[in-house]
N, C-alpha and C. Protein backbone atom coordinates (compact mmCIF):
# COMPACT_ATOMS: atom_id res chain seq x y z
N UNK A 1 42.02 -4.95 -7.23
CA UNK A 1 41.28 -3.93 -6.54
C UNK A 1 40.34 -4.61 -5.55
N UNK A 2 40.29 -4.25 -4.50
CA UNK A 2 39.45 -4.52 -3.36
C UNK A 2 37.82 -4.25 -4.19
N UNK A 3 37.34 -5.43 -2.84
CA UNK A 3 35.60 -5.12 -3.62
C UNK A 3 35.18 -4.38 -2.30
N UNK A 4 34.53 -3.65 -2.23
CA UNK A 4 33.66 -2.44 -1.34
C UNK A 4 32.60 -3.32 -0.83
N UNK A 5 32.15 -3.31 0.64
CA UNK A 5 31.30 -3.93 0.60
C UNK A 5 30.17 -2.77 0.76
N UNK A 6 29.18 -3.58 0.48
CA UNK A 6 27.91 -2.39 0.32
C UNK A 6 27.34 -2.45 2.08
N UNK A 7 27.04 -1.00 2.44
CA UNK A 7 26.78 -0.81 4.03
C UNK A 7 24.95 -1.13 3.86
N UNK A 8 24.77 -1.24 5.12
CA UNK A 8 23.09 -1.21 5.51
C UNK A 8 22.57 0.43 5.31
N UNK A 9 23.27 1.26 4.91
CA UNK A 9 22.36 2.02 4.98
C UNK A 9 22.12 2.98 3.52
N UNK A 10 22.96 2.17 2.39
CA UNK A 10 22.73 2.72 1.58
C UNK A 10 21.48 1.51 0.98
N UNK A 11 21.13 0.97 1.73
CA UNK A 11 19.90 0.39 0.80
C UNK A 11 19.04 0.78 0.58
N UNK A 12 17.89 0.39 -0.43
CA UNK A 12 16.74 1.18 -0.68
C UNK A 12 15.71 0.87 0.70
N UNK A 13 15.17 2.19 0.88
CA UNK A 13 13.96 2.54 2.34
C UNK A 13 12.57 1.99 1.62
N UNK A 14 11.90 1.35 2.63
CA UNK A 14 10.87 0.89 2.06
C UNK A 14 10.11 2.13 1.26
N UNK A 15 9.05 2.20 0.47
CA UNK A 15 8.37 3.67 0.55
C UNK A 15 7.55 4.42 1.24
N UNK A 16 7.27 3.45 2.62
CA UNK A 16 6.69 4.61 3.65
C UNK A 16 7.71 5.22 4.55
N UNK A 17 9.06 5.05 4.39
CA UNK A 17 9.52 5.64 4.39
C UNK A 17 10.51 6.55 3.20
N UNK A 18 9.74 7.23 2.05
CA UNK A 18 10.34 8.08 1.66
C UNK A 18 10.21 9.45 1.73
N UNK A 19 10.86 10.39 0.77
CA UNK A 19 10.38 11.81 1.19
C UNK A 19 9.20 12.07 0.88
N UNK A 20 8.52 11.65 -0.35
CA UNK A 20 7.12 11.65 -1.06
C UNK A 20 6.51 11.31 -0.17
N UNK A 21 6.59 9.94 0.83
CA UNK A 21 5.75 10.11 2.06
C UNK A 21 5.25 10.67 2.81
N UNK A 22 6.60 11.08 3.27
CA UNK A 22 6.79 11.76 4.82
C UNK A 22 6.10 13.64 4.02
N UNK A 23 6.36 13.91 2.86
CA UNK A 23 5.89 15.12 2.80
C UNK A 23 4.44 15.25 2.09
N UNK A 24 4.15 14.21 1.76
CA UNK A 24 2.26 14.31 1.70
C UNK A 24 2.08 14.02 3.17
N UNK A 25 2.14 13.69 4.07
CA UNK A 25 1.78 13.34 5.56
C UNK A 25 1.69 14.95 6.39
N UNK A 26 3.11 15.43 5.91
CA UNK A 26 3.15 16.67 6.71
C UNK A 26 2.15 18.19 5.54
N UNK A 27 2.38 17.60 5.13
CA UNK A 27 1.19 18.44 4.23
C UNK A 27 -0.22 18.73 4.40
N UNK A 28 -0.53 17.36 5.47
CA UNK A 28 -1.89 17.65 6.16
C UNK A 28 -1.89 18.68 7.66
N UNK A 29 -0.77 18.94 7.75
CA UNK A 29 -0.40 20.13 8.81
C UNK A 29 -0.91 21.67 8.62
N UNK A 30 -1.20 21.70 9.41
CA UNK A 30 -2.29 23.10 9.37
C UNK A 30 -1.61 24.11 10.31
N UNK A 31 -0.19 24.02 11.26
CA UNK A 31 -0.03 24.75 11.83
C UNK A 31 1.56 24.05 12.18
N UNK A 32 2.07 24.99 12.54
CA UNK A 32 3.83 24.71 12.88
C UNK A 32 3.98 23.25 14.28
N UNK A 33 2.61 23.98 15.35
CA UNK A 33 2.96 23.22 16.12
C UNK A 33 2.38 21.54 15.61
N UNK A 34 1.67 21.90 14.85
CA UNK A 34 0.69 20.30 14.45
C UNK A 34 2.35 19.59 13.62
N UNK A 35 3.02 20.67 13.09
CA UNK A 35 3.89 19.99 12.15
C UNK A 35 5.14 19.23 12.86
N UNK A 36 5.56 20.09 14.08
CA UNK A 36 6.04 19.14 15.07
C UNK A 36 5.74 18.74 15.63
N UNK A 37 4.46 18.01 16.13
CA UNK A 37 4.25 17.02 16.52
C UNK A 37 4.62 15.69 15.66
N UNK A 38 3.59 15.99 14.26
CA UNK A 38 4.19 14.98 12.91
C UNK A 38 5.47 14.76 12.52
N UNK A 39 6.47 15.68 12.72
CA UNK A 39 8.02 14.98 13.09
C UNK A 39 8.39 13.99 13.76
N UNK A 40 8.29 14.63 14.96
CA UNK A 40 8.45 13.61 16.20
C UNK A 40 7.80 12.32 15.84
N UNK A 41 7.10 11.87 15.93
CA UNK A 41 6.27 10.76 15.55
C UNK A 41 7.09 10.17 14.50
N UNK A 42 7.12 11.01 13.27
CA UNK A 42 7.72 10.25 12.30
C UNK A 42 9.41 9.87 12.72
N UNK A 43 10.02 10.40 13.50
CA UNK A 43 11.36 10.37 14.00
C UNK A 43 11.44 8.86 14.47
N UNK A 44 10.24 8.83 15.88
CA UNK A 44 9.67 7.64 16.33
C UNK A 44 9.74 6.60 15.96
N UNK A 45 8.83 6.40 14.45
CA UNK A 45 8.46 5.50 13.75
C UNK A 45 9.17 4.72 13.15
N UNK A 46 10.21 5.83 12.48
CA UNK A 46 11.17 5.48 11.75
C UNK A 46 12.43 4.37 12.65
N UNK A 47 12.99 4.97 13.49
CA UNK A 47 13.62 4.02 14.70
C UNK A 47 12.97 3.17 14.83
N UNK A 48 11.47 2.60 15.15
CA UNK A 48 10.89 1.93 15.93
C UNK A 48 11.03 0.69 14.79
N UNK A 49 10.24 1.40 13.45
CA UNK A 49 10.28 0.19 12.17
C UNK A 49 11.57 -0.17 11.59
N UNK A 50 12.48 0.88 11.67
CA UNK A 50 13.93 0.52 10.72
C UNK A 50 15.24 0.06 11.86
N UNK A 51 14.79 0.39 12.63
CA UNK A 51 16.44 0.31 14.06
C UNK A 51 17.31 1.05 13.75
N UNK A 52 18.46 1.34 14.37
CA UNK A 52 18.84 2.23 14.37
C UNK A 52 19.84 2.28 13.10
N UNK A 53 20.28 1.12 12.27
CA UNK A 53 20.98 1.39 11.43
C UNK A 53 20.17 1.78 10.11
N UNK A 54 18.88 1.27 9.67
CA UNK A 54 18.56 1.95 8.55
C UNK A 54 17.57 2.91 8.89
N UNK A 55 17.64 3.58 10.42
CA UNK A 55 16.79 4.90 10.47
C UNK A 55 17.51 6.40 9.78
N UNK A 56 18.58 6.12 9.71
CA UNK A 56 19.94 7.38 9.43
C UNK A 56 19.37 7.58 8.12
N UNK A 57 19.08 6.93 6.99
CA UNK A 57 18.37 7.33 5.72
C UNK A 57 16.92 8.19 6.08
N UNK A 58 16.46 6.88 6.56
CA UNK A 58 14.95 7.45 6.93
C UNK A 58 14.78 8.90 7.28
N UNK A 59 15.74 8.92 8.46
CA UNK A 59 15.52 10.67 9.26
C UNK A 59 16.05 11.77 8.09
N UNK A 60 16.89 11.17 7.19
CA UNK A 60 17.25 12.40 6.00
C UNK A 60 16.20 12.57 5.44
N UNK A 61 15.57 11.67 5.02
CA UNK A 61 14.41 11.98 4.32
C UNK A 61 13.08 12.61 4.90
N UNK A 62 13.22 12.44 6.71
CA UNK A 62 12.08 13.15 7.04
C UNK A 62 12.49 14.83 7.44
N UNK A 63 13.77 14.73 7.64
CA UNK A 63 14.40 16.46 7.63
C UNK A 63 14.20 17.15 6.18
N UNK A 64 14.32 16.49 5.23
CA UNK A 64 13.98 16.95 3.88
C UNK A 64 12.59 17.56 3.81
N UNK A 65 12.04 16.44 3.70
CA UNK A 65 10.20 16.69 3.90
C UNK A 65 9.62 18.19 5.09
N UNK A 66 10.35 17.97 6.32
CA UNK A 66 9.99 18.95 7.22
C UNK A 66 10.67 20.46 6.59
N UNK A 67 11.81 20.67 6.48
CA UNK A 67 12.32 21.38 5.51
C UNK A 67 11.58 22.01 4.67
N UNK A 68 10.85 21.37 3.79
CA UNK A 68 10.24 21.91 2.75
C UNK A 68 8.73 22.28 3.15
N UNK A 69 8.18 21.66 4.19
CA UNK A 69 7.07 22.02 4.55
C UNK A 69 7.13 23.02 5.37
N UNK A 70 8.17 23.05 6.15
CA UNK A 70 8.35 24.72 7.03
C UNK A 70 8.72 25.80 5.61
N UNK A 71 9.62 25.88 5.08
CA UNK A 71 9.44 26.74 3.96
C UNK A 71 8.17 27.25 3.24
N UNK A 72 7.18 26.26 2.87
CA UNK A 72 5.94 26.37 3.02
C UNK A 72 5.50 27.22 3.56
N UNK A 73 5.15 27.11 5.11
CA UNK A 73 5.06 28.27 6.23
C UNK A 73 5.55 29.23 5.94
N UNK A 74 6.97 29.35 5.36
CA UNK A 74 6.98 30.81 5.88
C UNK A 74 6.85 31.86 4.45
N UNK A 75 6.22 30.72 3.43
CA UNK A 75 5.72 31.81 2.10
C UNK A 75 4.76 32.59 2.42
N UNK A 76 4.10 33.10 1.73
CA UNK A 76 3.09 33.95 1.23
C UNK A 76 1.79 33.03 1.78
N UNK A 77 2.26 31.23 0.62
CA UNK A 77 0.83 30.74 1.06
C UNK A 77 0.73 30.12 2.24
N UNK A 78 2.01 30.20 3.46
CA UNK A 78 1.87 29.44 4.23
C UNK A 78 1.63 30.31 5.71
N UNK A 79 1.50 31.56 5.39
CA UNK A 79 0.78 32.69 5.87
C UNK A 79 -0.26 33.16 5.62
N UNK A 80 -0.73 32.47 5.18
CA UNK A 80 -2.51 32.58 5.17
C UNK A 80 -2.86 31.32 5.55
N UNK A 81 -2.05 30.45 5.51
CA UNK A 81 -2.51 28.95 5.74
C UNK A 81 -2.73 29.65 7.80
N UNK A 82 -1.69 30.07 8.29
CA UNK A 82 -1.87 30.47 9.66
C UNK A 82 -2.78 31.17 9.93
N UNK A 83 -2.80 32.51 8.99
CA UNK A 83 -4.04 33.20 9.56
C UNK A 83 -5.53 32.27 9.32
N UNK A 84 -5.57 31.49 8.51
CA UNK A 84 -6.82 31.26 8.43
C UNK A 84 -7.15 30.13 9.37
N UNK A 85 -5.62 29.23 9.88
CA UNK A 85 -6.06 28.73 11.37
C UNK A 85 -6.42 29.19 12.46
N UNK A 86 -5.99 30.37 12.46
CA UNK A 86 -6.11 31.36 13.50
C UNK A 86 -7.54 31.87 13.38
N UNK A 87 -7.90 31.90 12.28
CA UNK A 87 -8.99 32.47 13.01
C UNK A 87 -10.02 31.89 12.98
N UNK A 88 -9.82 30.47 12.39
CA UNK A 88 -10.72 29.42 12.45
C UNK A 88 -11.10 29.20 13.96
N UNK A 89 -9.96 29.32 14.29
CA UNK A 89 -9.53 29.08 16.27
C UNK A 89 -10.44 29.46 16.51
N UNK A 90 -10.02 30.87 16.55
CA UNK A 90 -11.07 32.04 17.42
C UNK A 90 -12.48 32.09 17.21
N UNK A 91 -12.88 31.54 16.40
CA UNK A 91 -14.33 31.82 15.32
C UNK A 91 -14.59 30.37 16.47
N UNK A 92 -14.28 29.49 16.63
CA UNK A 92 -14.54 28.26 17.38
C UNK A 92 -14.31 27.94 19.24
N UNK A 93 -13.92 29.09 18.99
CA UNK A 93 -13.32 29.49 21.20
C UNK A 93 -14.96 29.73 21.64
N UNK A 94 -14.81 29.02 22.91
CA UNK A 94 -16.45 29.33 23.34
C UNK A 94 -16.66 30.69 23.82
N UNK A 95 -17.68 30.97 23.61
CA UNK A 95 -18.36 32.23 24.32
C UNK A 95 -18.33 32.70 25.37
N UNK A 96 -17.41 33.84 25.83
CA UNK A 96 -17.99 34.00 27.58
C UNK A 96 -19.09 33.38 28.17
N UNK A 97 -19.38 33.04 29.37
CA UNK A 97 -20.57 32.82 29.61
C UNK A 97 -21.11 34.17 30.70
N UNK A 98 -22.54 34.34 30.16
CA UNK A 98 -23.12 35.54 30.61
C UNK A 98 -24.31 35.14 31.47
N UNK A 99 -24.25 34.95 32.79
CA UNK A 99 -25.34 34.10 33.61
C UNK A 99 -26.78 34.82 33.59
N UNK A 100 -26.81 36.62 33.15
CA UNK A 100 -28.02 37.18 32.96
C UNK A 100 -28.85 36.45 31.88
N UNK A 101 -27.76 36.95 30.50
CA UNK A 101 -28.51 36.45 29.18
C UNK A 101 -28.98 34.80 29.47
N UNK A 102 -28.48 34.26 30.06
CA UNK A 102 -28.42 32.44 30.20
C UNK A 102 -29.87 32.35 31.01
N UNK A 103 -29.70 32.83 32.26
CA UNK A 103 -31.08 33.19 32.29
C UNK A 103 -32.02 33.68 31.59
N UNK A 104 -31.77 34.77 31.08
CA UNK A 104 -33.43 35.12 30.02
C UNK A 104 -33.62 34.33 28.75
N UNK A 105 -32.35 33.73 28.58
CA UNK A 105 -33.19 32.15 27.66
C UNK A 105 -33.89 31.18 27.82
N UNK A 106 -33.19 30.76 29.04
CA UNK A 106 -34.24 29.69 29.47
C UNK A 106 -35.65 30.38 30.63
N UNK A 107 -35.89 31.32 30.69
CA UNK A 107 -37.28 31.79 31.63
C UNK A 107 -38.13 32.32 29.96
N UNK A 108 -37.79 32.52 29.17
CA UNK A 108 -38.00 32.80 27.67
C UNK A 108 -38.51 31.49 27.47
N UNK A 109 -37.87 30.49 26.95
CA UNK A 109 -37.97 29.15 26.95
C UNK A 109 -39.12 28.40 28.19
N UNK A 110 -39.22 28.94 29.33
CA UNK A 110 -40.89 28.50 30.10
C UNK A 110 -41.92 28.99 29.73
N UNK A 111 -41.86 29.98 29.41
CA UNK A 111 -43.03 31.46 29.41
C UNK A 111 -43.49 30.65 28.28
N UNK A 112 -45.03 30.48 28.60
CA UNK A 112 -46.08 30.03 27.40
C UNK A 112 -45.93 31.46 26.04
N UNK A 113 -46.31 30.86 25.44
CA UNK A 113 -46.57 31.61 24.13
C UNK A 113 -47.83 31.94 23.66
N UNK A 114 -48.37 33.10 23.62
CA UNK A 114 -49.65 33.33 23.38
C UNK A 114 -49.80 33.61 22.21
């Protein structure tokens, strides 16, 4: 019987690149678009540190991870995870600016105090 030789890409991935990695990483994602950005990057990384023959593991494991973190999203808790970015947003968007009121703060702010 022939001996098989073993390929480069069934070897073991270091562990920053595993799924346990890659999905505590994307877990700090607070929003779909934050979460693709953290793909990409990790897509990046993975090529950049492994080349192209042991990135083909790597990227399974970061489609896994993204996978499960978009599922996430689209539960129950990953719909409140949005609304409550959302309105963290908005709660943090600056203020019109109102050149009357802006004025009567600072002529407020000269005027001695008796």
């Amino acid at each position: 019987m022939p001996k098989i030789a073993s390929s480069p890409v069934s070897q073991d991935l270091p562990s920053t690149h595993s799924f346990d990695f890659y999905y505590s990483r994307f877990k700090r994602a607070r929003s779909e678009d934050t979460l693709q950005i953290m793909y990409e990057g990790a897509i990046a990384k993975a090529i950049n540190d492994l080349g192209t023959q042991g990135s083909f593991q790597a990227q399974i494991q970061i489609e896994r991870a993204l996978d499960r973190r978009q599922q996430e999203f689209d539960t129950l808790a990953g719909t409140q995870i949005k609304a409550n970015h959302a309105i963290k947003h908005c709660q943090l968007a600056p203020q019109e600016y109102d050149p009357a009121s802006e004025m009567r703060r600072l002529l407020a702010e000269l005027a001695p105090s008796y």
